[in-house]
Protein backbone atom coordinates (compact mmCIF):
# COMPACT_ATOMS: atom_id res chain seq x y z
CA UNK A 1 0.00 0.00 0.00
CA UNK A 2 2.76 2.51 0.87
CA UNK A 3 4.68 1.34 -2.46
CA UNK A 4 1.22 2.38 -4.56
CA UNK A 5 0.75 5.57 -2.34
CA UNK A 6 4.28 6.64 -3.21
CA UNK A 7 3.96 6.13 -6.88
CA UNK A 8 1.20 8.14 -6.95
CA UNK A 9 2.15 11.14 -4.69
CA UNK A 10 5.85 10.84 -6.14
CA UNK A 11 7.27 11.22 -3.09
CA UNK A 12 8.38 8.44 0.17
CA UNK A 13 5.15 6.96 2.08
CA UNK A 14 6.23 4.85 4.44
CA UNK A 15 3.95 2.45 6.67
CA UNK A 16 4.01 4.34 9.75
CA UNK A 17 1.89 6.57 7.71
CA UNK A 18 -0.74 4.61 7.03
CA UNK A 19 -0.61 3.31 10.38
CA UNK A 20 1.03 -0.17 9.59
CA UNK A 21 4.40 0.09 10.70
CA UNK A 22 4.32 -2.58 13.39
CA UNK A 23 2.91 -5.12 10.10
CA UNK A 24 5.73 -3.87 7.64
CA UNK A 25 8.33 -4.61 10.24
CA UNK A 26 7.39 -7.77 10.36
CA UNK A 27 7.24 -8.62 6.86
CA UNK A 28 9.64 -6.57 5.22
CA UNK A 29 11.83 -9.57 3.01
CA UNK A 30 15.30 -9.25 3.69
CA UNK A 31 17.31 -8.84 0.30
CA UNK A 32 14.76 -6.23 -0.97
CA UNK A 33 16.95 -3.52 -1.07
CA UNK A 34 20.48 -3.06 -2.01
CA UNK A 35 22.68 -2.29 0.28
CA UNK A 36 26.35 -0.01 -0.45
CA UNK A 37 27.92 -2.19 2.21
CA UNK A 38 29.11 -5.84 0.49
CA UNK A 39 28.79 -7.65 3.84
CA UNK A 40 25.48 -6.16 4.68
CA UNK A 41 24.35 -7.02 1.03
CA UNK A 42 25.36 -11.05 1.20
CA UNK A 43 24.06 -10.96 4.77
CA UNK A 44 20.41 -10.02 3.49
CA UNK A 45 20.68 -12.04 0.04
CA UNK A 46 21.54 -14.87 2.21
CA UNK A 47 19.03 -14.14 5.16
CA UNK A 48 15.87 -14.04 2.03
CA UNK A 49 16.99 -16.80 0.25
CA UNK A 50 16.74 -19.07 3.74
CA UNK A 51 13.46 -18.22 4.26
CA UNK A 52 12.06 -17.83 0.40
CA UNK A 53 9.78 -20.45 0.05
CA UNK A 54 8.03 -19.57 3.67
CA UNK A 55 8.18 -15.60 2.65
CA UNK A 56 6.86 -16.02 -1.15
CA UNK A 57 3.56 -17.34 0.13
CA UNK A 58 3.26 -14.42 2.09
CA UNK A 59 4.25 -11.85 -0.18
CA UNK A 60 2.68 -13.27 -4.16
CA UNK A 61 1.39 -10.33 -5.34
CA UNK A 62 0.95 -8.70 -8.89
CA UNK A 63 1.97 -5.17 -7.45
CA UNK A 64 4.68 -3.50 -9.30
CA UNK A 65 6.15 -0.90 -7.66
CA UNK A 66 8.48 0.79 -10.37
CA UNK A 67 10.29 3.21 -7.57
CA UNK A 68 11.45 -0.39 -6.13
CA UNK A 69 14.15 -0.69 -8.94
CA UNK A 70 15.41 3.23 -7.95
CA UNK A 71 18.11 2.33 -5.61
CA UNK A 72 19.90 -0.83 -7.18
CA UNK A 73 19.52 0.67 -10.67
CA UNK A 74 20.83 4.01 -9.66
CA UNK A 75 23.57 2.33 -7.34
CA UNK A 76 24.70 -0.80 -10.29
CA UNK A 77 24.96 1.99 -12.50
CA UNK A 78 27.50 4.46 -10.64
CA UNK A 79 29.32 1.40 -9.08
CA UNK A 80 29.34 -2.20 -10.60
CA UNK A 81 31.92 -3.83 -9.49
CA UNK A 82 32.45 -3.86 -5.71
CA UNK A 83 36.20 -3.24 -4.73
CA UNK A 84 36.30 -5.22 -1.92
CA UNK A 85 34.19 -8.74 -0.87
CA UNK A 86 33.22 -10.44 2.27
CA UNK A 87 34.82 -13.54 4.16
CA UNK A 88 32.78 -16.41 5.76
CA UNK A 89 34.05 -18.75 8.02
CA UNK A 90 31.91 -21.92 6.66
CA UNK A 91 32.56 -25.08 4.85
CA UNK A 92 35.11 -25.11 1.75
CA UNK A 93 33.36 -24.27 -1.47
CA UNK A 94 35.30 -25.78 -5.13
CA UNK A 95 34.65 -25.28 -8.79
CA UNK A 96 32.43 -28.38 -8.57
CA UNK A 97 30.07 -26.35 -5.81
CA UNK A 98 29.54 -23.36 -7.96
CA UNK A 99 28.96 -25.56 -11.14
CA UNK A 100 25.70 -27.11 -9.70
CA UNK A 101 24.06 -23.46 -9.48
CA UNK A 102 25.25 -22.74 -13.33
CA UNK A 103 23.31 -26.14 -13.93
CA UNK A 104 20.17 -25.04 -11.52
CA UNK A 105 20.47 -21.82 -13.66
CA UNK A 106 20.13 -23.62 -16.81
CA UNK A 107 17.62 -26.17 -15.74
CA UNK A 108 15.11 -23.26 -14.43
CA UNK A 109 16.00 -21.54 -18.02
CA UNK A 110 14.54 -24.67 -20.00
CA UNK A 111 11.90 -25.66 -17.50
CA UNK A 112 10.30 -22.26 -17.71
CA UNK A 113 10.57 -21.95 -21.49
CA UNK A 114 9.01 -25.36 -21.61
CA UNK A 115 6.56 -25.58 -18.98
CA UNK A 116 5.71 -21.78 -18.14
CA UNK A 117 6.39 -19.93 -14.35
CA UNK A 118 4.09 -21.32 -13.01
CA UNK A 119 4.48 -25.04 -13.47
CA UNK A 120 5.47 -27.23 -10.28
CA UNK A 121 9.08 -28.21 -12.14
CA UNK A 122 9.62 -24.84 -12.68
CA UNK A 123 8.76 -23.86 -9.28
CA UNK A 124 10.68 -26.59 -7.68
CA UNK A 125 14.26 -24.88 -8.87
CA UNK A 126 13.20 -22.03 -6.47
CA UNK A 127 14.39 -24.14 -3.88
CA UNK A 128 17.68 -24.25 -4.91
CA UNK A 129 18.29 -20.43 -3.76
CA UNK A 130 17.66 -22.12 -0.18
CA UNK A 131 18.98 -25.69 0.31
CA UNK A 132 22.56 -24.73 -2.28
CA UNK A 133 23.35 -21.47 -3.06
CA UNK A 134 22.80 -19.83 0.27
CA UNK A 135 25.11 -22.31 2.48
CA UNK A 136 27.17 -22.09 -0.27
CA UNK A 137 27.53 -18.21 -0.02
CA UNK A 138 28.06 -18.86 4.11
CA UNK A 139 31.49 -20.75 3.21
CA UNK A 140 34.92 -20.09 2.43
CA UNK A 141 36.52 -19.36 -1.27
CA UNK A 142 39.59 -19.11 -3.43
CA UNK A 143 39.15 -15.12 -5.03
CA UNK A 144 38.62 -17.30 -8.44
CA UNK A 145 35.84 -18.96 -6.85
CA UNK A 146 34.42 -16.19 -5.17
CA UNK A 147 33.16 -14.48 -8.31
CA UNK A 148 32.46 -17.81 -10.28
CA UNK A 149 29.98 -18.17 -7.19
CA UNK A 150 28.37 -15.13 -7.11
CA UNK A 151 28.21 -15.18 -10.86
CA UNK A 152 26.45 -18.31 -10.69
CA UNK A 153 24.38 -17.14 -7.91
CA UNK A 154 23.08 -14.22 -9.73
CA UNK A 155 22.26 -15.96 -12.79
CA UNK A 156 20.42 -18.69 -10.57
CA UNK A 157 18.61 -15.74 -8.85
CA UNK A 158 17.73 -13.31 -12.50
CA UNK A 159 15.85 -16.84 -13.58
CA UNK A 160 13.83 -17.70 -10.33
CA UNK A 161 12.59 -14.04 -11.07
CA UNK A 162 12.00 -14.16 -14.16
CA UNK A 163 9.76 -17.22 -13.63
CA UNK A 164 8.03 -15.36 -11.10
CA UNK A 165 7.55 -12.15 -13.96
CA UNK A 166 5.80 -14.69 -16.20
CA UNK A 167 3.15 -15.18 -13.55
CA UNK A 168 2.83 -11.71 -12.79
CA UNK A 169 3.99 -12.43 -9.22
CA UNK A 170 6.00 -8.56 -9.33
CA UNK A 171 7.12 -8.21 -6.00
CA UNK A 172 9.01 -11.92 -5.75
CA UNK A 173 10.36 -10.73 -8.96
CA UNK A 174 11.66 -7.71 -8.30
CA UNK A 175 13.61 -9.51 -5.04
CA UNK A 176 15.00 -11.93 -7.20
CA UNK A 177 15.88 -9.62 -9.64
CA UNK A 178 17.51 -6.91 -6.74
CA UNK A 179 19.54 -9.90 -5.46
CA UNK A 180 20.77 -10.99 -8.95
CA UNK A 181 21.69 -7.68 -9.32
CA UNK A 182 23.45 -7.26 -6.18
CA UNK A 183 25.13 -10.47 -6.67
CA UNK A 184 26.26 -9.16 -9.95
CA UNK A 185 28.12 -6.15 -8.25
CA UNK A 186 29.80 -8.50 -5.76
CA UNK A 187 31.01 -10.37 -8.31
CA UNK A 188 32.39 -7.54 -10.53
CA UNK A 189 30.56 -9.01 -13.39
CA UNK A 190 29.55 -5.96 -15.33
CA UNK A 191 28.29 -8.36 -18.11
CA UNK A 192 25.76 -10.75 -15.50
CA UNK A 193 24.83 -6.99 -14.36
CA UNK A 194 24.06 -5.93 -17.47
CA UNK A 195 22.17 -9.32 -18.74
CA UNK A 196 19.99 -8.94 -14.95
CA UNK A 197 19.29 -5.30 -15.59
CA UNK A 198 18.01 -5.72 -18.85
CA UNK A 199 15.77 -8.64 -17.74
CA UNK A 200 14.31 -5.78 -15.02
CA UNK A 201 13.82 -3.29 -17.83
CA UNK A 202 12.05 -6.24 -19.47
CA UNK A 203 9.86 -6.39 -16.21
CA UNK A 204 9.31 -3.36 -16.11
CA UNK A 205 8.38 -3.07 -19.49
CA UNK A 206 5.67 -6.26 -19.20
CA UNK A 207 4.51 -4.20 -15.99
CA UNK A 208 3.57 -1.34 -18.06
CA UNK A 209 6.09 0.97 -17.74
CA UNK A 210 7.86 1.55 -20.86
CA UNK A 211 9.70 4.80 -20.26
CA UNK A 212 11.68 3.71 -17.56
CA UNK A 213 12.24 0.30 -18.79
CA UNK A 214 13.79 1.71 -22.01
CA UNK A 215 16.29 4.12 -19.60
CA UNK A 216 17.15 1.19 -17.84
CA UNK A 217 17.96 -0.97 -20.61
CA UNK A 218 19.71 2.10 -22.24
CA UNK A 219 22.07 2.06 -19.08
CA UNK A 220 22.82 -1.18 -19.17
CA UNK A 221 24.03 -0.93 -22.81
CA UNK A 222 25.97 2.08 -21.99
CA UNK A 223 27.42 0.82 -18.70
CA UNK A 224 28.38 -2.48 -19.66
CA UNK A 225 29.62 -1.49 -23.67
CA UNK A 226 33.54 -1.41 -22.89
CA UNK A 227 33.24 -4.66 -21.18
CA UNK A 228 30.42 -7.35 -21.88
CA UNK A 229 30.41 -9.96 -24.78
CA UNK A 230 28.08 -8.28 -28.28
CA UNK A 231 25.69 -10.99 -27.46
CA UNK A 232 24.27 -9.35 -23.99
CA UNK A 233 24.76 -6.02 -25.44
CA UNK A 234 22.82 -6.84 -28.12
CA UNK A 235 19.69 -8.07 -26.21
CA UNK A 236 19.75 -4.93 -24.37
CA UNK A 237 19.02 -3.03 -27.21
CA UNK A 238 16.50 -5.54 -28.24
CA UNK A 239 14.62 -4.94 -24.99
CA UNK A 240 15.08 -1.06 -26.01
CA UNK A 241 13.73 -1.56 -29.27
CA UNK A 242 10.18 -3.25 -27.33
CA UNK A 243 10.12 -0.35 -25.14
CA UNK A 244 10.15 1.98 -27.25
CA UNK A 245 7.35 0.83 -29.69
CA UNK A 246 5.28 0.36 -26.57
CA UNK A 247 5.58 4.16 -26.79
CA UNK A 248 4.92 4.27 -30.03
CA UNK A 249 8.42 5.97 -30.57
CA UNK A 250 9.17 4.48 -33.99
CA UNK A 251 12.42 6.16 -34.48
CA UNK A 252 13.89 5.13 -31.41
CA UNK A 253 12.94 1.50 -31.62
CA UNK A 254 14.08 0.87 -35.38
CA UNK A 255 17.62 2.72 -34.23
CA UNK A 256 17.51 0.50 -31.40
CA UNK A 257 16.34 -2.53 -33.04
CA UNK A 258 19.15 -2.07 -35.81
CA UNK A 259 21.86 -1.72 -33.32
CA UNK A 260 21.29 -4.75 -31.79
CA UNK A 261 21.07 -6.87 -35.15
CA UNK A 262 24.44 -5.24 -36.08
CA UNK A 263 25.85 -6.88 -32.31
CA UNK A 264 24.52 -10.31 -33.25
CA UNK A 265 26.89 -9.99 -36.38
CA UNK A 266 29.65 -9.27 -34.28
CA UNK A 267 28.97 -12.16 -31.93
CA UNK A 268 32.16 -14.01 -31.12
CA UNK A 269 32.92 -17.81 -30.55
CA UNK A 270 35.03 -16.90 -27.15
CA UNK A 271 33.66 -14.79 -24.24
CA UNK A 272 29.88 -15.25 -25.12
CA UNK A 273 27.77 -16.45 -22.39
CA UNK A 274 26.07 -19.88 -22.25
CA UNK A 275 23.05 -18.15 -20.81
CA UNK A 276 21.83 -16.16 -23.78
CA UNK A 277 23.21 -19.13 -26.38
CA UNK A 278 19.17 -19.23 -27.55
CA UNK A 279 19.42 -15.37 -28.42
CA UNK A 280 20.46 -15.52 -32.20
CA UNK A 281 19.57 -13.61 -35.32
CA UNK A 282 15.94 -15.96 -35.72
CA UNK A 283 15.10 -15.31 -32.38
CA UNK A 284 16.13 -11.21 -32.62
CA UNK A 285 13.52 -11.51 -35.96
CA UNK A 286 10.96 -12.92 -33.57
CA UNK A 287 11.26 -10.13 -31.16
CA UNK A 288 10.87 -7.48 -34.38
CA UNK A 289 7.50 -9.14 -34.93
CA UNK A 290 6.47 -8.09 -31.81
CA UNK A 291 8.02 -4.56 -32.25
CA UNK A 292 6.57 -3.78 -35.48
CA UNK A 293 3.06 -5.17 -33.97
CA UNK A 294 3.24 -2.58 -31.26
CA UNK A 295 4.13 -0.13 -33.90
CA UNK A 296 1.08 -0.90 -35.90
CA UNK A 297 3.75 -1.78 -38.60
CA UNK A 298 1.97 -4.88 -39.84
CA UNK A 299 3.60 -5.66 -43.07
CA UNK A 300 7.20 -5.06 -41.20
CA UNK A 301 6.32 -7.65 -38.99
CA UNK A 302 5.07 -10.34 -41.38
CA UNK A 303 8.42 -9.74 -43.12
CA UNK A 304 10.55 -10.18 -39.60
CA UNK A 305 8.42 -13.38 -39.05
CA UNK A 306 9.88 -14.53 -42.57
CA UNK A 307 12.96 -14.52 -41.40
CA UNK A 308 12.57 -15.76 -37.66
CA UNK A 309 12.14 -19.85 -39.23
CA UNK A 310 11.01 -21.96 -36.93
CA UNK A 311 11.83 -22.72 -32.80
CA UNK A 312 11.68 -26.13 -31.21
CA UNK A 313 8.26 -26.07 -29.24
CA UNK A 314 9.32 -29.04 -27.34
CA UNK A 315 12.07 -26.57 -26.21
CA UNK A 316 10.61 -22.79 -26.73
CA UNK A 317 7.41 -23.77 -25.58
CA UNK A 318 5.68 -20.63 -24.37
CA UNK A 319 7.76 -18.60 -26.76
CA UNK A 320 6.49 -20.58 -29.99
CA UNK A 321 3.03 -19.82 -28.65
CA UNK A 322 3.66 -15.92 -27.74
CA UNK A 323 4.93 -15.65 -31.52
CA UNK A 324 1.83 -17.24 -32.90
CA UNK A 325 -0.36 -14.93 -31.01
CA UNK A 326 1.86 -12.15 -31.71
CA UNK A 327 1.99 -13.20 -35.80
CA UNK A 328 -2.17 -13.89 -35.72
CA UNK A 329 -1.99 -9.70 -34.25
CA UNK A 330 -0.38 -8.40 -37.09
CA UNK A 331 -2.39 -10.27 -39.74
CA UNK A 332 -5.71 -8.75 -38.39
CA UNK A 333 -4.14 -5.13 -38.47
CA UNK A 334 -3.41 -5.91 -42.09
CA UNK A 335 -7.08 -7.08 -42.15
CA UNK A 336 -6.69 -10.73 -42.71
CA UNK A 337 -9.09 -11.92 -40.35
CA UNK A 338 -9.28 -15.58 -42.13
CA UNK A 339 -5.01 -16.23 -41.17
CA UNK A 340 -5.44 -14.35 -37.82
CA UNK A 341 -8.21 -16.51 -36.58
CA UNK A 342 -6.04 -19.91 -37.60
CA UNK A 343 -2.57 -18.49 -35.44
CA UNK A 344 -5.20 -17.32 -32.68
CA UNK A 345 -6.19 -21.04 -32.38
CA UNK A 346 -2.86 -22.11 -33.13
CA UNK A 347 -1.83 -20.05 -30.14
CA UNK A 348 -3.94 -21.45 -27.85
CA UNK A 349 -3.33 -25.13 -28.56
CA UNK A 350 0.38 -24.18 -28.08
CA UNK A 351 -0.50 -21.87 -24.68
CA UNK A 352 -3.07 -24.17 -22.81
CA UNK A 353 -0.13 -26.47 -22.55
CA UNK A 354 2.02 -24.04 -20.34
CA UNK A 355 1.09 -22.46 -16.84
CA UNK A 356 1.82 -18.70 -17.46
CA UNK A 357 0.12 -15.48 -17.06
CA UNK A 358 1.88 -13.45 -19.39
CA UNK A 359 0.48 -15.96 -22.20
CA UNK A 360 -3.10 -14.73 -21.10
CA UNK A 361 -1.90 -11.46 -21.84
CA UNK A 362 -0.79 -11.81 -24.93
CA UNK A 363 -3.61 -12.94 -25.94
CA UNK A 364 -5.85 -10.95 -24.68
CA UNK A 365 -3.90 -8.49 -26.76
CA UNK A 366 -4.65 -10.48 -29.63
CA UNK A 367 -8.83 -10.09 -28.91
CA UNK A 368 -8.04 -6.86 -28.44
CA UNK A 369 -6.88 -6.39 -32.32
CA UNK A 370 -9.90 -8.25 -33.55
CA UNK A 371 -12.55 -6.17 -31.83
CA UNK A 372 -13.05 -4.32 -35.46
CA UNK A 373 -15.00 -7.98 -36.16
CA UNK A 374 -16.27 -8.72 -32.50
CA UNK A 375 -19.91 -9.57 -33.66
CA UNK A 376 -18.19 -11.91 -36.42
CA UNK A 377 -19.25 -15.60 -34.52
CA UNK A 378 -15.50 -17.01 -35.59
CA UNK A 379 -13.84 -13.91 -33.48
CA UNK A 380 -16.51 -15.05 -30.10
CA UNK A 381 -15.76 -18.48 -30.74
CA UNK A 382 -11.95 -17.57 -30.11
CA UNK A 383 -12.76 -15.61 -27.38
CA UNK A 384 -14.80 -18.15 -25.83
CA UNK A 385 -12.03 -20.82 -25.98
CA UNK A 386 -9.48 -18.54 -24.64
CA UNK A 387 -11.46 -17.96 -21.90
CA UNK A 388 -12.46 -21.62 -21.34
CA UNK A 389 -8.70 -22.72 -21.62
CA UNK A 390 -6.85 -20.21 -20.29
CA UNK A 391 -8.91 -17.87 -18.37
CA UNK A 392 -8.65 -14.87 -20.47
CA UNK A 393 -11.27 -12.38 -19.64
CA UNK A 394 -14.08 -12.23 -22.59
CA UNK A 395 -13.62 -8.93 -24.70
CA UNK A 396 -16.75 -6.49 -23.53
């Protein structure tokens, strides 16, 4: 409630306010801010992740509090390495530790592709945060492993959240996210920083905040550009590119847009991170589908779907499903209503198979572009399966 009051006013509510400062104290998540100090910061990271599956029942909301991502954007920014890291006392922690969270990373990665945010087996990797990577953050480390760990720990952390952004579940997010960041800074990893920062300007963006999601994408880019690989400098731009055709700013997302295909074609065989290994040139062209939809650009993004070819949907799941829905959009704004109608149904047989919120979104979208025909008895027939299936709210 304070969070939403302080949007609003544009100014600091806090609790004691709105007379609930006795509740906030007792339910404010450690980790949820970001802290200059690194001890204090792996202290709280540590101290949420213990208690995460306990605190995310209490805390699931859909509340996104954009002034939440102030502090660690501002602070990643000025400072993103940190010069100096804590010491535990714990048990010994090898190379063979830290490469069970890069596979936990990778596992929630596919699982959430596949299977949505919601889904149990995605779910289920959210544990790892507790039982593995914070002990492993309590022990004792070679400098070599030390940033390895928090590395891996950050990317293990940016994918629990992002799991938790496909369900709409914001404020789990954005303490994933925070952490990942944090993580990222006590690593010295100005590339993880910049791959976690753009995934929050992609929240932010799915949140409905474009604006601010296209600054911070814009600073990871420029923050990160003397140091990360072209690969995760080129999906920051992407994420640019979306923002700024949610604004309708059509110069700024084609500039965007054409930066980051140029960075694809400068992608490298060393120094490129496992992590974004799906983001290639057919999956950029997917994205530009999408762009070019919110730009009311249809022809543009029936070309960009010509040359995205086709993903696995045993292994892109949700995204293969997205595209169709996206692809069906762009058909009816060029007025094919027979081709949009086939994708729309396409979408859903694809989307009914995954548990994920932002899929209901996207196709509500997708309603949304056919209400021009919304007495036509093909266009309430899709709306009444979407509904049935999916729970997708029936277009008034």
């Amino acid at each position: 409630m304070a969070e939403v009051l302080s949007e609003s006013l544009g100014r600091p509510v806090t609790a004691g306010e709105i007379g609930l400062a006795p509740l906030q104290e007792a339910r404010l998540p450690p980790g949820a801010t970001f802290p200059r100090d690194p001890t204090t910061a792996l202290r709280g990271i540590i101290d949420h992740w213990s208690t995460v599956d306990r605190r995310d029942l209490l805390f699931t909301t859909t509340t996104f509090a954009a002034s939440a991502f102030a502090a660690p954007v501002t602070r990643w920014l000025a400072v993103s390495a940190d010069s100096a890291t804590p010491r535990s006392d714990g048990r010994r922690i090898g190379r063979e530790d830290v490469a069970t969270l890069w596979k936990a990373a990778a596992l929630a990665r596919r699982q959430d592709s596949r299977y949505g945010g919601g889904d149990w087996r995605t779910g289920s990797v959210a544990r790892c945060l507790r039982l593995q990577a914070a002990p492993m953050l309590r022990g004792t480390y070679t400098d070599e492993v030390e940033r390895n760990l928090y590395s891996a720990a950050a990317e293990l952390s940016r994918a629990v959240g992002w799991a938790a952004v496909d369900m709409s579940d914001h404020r789990s997010a954005q303490r994933h996210l925070t952490n990942a960041l944090r993580l990222a800074r006590l690593a010295g990893d100005v590339q993880s920083g910049c791959h976690v920062l753009t995934t929050t300007a992609l929240q932010t963006l799915l949140a409905g905040h474009p604006g601010e999601a296209a600054d911070m994408a814009e600073g990871a880019y420029e923050r990160a550009r003397p140091a990360a690989a072209p690969r995760v400098l080129a999906f920051a731009k992407l994420v640019e590119a979306r923002a700024h055709a949610r604004t309708g700013q059509t110069r700024g997302a084609g500039a965007a847009l054409h930066l980051a295909e140029t960075l694809l074609g400068q992608v490298r065989a060393d120094g490129d991170p496992e992590y974004l290994a799906y983001f290639t040139h057919a999956r950029l062209a997917a994205d530009a589908v999408e762009i070019h939809r919110d730009l009311m650009q249809p022809a543009a993004a029936l070309r960009w779907n010509r040359e995205a070819g086709t993903m696995s949907q045993q292994h892109f799941t949700r995204s293969v499903g997205l595209r169709a829905s996206i692809v069906a959009a762009a058909h009816l704004q060029a007025g094919d209503l027979e081709q949009g109608l086939a994708l729309g149904h396409r979408s859903l047989d694809i989307l009914s198979t995954v548990q994920s919120n932002r899929a209901r979104d996207y196709v509500h979208t997708l309603l949304a572009t056919a209400t021009r025909w919304k007495r036509h008895p093909a266009v309430g027939e899709l709306a009444t399966r979407a509904h049935r299936e999916i729970g997708v709210p029936i277009p008034s």
